[in-house]
N, C-alpha and C. Protein backbone atom coordinates (compact mmCIF):
# COMPACT_ATOMS: atom_id res chain seq x y z
N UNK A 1 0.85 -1.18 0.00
CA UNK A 1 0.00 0.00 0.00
C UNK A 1 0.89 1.23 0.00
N UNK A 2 0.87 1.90 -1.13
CA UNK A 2 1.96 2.93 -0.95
C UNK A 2 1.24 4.28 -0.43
N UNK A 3 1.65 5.48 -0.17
CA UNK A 3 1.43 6.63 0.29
C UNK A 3 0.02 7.05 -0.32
N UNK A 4 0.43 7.29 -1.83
CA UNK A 4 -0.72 7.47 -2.87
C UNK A 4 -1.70 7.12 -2.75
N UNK A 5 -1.95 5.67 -2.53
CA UNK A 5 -3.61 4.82 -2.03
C UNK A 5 -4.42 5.25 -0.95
N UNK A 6 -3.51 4.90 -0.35
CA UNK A 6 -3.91 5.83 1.12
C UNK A 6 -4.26 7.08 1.43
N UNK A 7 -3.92 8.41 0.64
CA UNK A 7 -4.11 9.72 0.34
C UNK A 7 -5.42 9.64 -0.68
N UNK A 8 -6.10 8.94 -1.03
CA UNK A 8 -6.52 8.43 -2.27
C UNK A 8 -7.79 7.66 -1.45
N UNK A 9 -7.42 7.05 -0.60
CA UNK A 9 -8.88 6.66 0.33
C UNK A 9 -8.84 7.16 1.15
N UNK A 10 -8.63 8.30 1.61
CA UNK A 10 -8.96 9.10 2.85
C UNK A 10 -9.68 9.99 2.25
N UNK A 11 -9.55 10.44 0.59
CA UNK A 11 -10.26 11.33 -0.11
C UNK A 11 -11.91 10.87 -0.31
N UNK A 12 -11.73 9.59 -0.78
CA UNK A 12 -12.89 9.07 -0.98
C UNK A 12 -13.60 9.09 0.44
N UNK A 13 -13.02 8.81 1.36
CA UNK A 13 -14.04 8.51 2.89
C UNK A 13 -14.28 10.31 3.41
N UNK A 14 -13.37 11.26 2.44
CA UNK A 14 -14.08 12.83 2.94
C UNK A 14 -15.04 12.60 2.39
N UNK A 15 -15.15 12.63 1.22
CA UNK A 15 -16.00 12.97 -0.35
C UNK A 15 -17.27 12.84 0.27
N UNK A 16 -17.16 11.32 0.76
CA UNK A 16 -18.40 10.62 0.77
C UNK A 16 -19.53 10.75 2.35
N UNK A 17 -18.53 11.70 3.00
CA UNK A 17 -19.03 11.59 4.68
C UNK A 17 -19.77 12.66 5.14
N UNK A 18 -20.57 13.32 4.31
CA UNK A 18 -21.79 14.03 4.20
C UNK A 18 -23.17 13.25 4.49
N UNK A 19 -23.26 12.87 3.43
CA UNK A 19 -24.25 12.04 2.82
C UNK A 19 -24.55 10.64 2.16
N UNK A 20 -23.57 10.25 2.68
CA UNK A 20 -22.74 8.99 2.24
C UNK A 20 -23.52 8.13 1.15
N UNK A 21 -23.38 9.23 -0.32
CA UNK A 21 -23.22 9.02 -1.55
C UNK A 21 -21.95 9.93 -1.76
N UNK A 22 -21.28 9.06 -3.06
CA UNK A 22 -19.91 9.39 -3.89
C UNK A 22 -20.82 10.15 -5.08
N UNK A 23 -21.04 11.66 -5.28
CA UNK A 23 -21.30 11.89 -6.70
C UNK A 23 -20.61 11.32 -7.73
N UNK A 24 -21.01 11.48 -8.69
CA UNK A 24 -20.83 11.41 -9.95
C UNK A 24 -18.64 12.08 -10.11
N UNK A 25 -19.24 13.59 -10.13
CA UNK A 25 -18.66 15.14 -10.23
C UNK A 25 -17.62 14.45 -8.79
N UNK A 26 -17.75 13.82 -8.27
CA UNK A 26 -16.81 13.84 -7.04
C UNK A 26 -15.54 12.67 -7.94
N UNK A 27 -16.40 11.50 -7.71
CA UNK A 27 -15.74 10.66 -8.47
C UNK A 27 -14.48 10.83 -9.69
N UNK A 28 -15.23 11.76 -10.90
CA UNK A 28 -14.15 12.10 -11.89
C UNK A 28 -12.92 13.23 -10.99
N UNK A 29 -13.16 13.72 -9.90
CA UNK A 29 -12.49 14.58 -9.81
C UNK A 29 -11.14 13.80 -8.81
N UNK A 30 -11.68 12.72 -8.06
CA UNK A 30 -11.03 11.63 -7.64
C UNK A 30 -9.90 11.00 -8.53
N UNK A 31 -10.51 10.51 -8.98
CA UNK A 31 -9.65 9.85 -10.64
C UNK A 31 -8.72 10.79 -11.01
N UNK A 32 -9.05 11.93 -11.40
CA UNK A 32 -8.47 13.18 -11.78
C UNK A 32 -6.83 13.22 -10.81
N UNK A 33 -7.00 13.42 -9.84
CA UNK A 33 -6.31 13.58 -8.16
C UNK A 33 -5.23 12.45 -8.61
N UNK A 34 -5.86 11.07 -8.47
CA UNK A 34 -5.14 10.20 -8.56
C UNK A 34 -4.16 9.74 -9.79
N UNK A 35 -4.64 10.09 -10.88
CA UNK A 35 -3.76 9.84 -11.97
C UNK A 35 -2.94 10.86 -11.71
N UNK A 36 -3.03 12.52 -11.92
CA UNK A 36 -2.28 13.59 -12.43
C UNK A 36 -1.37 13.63 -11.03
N UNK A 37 -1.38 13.50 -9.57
CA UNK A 37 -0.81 13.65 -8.75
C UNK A 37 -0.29 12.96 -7.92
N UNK A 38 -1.58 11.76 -7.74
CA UNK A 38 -0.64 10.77 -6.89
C UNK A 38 -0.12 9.55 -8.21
N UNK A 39 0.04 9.67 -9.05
CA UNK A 39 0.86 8.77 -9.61
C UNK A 39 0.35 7.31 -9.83
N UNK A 40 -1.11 7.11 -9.84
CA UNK A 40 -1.90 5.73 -9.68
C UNK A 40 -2.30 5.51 -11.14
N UNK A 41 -2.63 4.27 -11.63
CA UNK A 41 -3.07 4.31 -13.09
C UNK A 41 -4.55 4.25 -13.00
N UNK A 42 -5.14 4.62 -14.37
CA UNK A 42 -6.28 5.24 -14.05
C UNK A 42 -7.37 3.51 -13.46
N UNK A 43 -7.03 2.39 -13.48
CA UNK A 43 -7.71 1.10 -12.86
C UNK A 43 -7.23 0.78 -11.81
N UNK A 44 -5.80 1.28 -11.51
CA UNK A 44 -5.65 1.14 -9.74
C UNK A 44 -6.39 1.98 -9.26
N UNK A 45 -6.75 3.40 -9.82
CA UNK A 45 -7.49 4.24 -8.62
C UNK A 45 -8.85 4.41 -9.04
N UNK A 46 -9.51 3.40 -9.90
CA UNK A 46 -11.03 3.23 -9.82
C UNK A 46 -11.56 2.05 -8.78
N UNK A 47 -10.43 1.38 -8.96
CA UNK A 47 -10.37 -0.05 -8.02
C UNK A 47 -10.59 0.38 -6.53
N UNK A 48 -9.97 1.18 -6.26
CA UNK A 48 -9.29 2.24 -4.74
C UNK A 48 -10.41 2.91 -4.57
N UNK A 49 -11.43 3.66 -5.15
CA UNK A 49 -12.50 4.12 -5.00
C UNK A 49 -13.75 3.28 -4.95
N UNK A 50 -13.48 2.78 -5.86
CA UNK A 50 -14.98 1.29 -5.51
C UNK A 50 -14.63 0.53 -4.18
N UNK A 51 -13.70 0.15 -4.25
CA UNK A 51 -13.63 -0.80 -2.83
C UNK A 51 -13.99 0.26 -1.48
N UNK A 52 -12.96 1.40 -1.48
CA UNK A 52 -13.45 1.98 -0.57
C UNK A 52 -14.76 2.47 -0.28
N UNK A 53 -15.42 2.89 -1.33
CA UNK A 53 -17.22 3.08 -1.04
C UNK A 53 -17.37 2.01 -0.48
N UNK A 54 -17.40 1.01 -0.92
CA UNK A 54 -18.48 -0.55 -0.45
C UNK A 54 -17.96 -0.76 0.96
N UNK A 55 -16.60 -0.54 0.81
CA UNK A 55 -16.13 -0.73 2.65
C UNK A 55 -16.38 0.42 3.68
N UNK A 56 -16.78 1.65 3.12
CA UNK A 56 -17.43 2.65 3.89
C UNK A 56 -19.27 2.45 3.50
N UNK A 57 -19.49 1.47 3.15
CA UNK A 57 -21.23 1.83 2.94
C UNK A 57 -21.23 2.96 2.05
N UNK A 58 -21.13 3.43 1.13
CA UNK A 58 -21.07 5.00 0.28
C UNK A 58 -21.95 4.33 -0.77
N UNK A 59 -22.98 5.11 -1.63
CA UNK A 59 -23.64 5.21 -2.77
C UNK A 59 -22.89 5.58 -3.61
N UNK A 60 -22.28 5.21 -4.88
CA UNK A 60 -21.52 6.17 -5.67
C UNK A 60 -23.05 6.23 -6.94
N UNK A 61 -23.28 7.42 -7.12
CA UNK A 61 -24.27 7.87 -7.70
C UNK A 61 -23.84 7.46 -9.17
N UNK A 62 -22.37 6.75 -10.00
CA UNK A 62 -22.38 6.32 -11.45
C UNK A 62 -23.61 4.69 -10.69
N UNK A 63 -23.16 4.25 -10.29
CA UNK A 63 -23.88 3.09 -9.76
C UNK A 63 -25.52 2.99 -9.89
N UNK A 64 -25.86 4.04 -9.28
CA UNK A 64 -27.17 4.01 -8.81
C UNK A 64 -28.06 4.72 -10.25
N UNK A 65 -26.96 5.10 -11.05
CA UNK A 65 -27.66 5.94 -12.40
C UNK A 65 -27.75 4.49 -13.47
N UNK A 66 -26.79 3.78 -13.39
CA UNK A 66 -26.55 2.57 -13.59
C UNK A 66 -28.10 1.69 -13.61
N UNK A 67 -28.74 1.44 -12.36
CA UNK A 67 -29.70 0.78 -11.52
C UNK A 67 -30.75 1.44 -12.39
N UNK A 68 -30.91 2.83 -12.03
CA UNK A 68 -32.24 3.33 -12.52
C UNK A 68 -32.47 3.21 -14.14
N UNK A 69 -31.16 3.28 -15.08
CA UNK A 69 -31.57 3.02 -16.68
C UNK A 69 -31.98 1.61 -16.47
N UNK A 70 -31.46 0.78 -15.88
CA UNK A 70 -32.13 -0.50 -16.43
C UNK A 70 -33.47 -0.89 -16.03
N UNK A 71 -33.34 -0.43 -14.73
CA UNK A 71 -35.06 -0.08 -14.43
C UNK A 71 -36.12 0.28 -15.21
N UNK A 72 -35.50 1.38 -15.53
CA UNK A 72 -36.32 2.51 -16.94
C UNK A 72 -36.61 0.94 -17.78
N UNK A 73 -35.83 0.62 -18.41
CA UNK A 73 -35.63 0.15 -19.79
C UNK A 73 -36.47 -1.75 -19.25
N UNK A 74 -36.18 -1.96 -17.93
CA UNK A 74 -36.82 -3.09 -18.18
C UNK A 74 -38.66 -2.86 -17.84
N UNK A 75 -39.16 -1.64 -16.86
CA UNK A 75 -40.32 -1.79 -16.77
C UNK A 75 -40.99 -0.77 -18.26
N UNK A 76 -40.26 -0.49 -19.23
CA UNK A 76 -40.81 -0.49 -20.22
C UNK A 76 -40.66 -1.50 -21.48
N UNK A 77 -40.29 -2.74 -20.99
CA UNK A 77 -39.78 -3.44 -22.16
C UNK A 77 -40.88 -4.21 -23.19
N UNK A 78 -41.78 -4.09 -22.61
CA UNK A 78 -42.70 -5.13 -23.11
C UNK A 78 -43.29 -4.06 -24.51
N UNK A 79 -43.67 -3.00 -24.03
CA UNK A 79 -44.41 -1.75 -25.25
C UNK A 79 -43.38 -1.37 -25.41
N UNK A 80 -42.14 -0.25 -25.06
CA UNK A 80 -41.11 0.29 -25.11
C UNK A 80 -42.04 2.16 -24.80
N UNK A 81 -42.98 1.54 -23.69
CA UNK A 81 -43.16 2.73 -23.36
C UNK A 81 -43.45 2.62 -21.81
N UNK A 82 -43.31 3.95 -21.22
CA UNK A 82 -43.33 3.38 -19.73
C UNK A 82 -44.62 4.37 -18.75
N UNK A 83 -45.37 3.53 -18.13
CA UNK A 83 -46.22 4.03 -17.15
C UNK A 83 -46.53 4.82 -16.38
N UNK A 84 -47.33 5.78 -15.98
CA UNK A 84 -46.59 7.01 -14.91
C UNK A 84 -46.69 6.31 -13.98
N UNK A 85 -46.99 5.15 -13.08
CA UNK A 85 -46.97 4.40 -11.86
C UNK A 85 -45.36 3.73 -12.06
N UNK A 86 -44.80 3.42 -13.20
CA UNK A 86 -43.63 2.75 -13.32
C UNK A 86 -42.93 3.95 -13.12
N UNK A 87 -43.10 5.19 -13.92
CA UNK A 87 -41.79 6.73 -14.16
C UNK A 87 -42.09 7.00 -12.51
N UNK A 88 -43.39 6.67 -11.55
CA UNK A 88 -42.96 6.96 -10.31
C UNK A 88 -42.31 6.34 -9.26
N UNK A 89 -41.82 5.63 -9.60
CA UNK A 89 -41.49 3.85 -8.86
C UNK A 89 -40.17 3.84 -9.34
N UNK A 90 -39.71 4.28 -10.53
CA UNK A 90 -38.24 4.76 -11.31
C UNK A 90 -37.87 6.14 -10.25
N UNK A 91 -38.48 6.96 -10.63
CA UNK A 91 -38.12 7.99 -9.58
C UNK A 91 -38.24 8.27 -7.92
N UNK A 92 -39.13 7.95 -7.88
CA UNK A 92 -39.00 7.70 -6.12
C UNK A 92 -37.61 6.80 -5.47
N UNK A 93 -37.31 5.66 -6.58
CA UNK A 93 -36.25 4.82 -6.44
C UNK A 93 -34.96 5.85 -6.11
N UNK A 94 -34.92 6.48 -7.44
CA UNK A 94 -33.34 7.32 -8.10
C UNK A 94 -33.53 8.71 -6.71
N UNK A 95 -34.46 9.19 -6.17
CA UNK A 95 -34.85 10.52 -5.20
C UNK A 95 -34.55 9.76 -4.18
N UNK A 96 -34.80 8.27 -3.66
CA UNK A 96 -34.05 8.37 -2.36
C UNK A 96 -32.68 7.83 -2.24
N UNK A 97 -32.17 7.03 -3.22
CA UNK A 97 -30.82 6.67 -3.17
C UNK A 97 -29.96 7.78 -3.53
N UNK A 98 -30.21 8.83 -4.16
CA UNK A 98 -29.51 10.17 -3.97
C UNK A 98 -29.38 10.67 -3.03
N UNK A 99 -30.96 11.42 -2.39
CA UNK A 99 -31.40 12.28 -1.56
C UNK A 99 -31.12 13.48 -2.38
N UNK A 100 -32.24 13.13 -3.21
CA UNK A 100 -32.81 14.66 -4.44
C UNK A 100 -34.13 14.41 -4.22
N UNK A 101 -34.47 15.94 -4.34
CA UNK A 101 -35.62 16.08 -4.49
C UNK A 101 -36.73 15.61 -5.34
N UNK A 102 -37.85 15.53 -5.36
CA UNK A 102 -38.54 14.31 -6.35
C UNK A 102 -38.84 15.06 -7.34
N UNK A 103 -38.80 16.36 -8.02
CA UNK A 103 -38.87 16.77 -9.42
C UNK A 103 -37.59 16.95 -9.75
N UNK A 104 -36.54 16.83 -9.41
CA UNK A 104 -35.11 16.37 -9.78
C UNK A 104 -34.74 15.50 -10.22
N UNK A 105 -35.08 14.33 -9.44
CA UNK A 105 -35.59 12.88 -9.86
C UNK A 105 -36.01 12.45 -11.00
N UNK A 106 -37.76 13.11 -10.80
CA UNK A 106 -38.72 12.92 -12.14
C UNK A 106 -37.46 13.65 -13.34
N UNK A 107 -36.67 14.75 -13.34
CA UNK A 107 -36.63 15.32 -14.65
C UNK A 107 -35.27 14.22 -15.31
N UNK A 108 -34.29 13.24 -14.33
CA UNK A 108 -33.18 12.63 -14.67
C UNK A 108 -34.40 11.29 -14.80
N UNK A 109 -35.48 11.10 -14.35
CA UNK A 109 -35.57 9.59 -15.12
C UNK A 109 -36.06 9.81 -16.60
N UNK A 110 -36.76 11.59 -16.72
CA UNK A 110 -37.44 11.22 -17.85
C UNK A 110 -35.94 12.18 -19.09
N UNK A 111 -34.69 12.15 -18.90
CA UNK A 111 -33.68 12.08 -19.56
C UNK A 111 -33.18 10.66 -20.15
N UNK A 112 -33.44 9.79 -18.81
CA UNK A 112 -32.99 8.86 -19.02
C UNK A 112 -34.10 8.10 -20.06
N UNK A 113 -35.51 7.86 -19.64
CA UNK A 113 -36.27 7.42 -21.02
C UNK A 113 -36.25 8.00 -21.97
N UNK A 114 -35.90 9.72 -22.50
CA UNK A 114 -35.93 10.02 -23.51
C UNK A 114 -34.26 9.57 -24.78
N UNK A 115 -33.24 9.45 -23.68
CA UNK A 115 -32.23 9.14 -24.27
C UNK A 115 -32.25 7.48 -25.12
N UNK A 116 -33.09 6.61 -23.74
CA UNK A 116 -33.37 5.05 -24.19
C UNK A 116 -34.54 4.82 -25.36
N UNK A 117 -34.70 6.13 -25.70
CA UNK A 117 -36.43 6.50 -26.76
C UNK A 117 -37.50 5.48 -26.09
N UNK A 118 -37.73 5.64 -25.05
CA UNK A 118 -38.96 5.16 -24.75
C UNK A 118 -39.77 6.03 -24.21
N UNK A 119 -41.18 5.93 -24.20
CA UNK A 119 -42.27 7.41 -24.78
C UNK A 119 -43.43 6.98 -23.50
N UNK A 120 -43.90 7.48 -23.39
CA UNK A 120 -45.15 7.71 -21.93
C UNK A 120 -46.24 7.06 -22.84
N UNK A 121 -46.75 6.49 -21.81
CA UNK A 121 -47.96 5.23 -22.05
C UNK A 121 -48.93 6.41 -22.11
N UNK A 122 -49.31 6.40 -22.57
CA UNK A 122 -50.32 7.59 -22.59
C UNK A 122 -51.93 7.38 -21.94
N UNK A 123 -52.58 8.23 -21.60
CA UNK A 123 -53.88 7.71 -20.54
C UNK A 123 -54.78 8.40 -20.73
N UNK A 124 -55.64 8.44 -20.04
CA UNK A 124 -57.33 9.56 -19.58
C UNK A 124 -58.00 9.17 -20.77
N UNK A 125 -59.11 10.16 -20.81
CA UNK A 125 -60.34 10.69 -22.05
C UNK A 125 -59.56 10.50 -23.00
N UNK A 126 -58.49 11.67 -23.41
CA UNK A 126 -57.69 11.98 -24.50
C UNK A 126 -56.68 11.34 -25.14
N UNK A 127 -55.90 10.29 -24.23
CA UNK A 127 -55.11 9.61 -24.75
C UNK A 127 -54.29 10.48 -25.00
N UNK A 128 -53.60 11.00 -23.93
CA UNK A 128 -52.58 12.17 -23.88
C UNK A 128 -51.28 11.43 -22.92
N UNK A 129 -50.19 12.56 -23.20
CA UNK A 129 -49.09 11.80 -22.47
C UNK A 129 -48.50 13.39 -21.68
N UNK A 130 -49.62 13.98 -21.34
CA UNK A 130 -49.77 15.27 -20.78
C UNK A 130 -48.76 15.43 -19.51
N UNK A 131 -48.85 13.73 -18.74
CA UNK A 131 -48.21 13.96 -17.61
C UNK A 131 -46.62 14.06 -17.40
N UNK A 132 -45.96 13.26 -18.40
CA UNK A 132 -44.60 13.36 -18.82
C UNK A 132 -44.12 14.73 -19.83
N UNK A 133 -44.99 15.01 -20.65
CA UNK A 133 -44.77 16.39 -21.10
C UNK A 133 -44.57 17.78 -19.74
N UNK A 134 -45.10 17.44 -18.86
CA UNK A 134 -45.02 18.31 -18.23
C UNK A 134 -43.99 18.71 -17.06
N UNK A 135 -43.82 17.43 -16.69
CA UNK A 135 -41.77 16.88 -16.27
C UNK A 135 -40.96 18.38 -17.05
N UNK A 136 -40.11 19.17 -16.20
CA UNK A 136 -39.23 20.25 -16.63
C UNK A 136 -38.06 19.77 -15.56
């Protein structure tokens, strides 16, 4: 264990000792640290950061963004469109393993279905998809 690792998981156990999720934005900036300064290659010090989350309990939020596309993508798989009881069950998921707010939430799951092109089941009288249009 040289100096570097160790400087390198003490970063990760600051990062993360808020709220014990690893952002995203924390993470690259980790990596960043570790290649350009402490001298680690860039899979020793992703290795050094994953282990240390899981051994501190930490969320690293690439993970959990991870969780919620496949979510997205499997409770729309059957139509390739997804439910507002499913987009709330996607988001309520992604709002508490963050700890974001739930129209924060709603607006990254419905990025994430619009990127996977899957489209709002549409409902009511009108057969409108009024409720996902309205997601900002």
């Amino acid at each position: 264990m040289t100096d570097g690792e160790n400087k390198l998981r003490e970063l990760v156990l600051l990062r993360g000792a808020r709220n014990n999720v690893l952002s995203t934005d924390s993470e690259e900036e980790l990596l960043e640290i570790a290649v350009t300064q402490l001298n680690l290659t860039l899979q020793r010090a992703r290795g050094i950061i994953i282990a240390t989350a899981e051994s501190a309990i930490y969320e690293m939020e690439s993970e959990i963004d991870r969780v919620t596309e496949a979510m997205v993508a499997a409770l729309s798989a059957s139509s390739r469109a997804i439910s507002q009881d499913d987009f709330k069950t996607a988001a309520s998921y992604n709002a508490s393993k963050l700890k974001l707010p739930l129209p924060v939430a709603q607006r990254r799951i419905k990025d994430i279905a619009e990127r996977l092109k899957i489209t709002p089941e549409r409902r009511g009288l009108l057969w409108s998809a009024r409720w996902f249009r309205t997601i900002r």
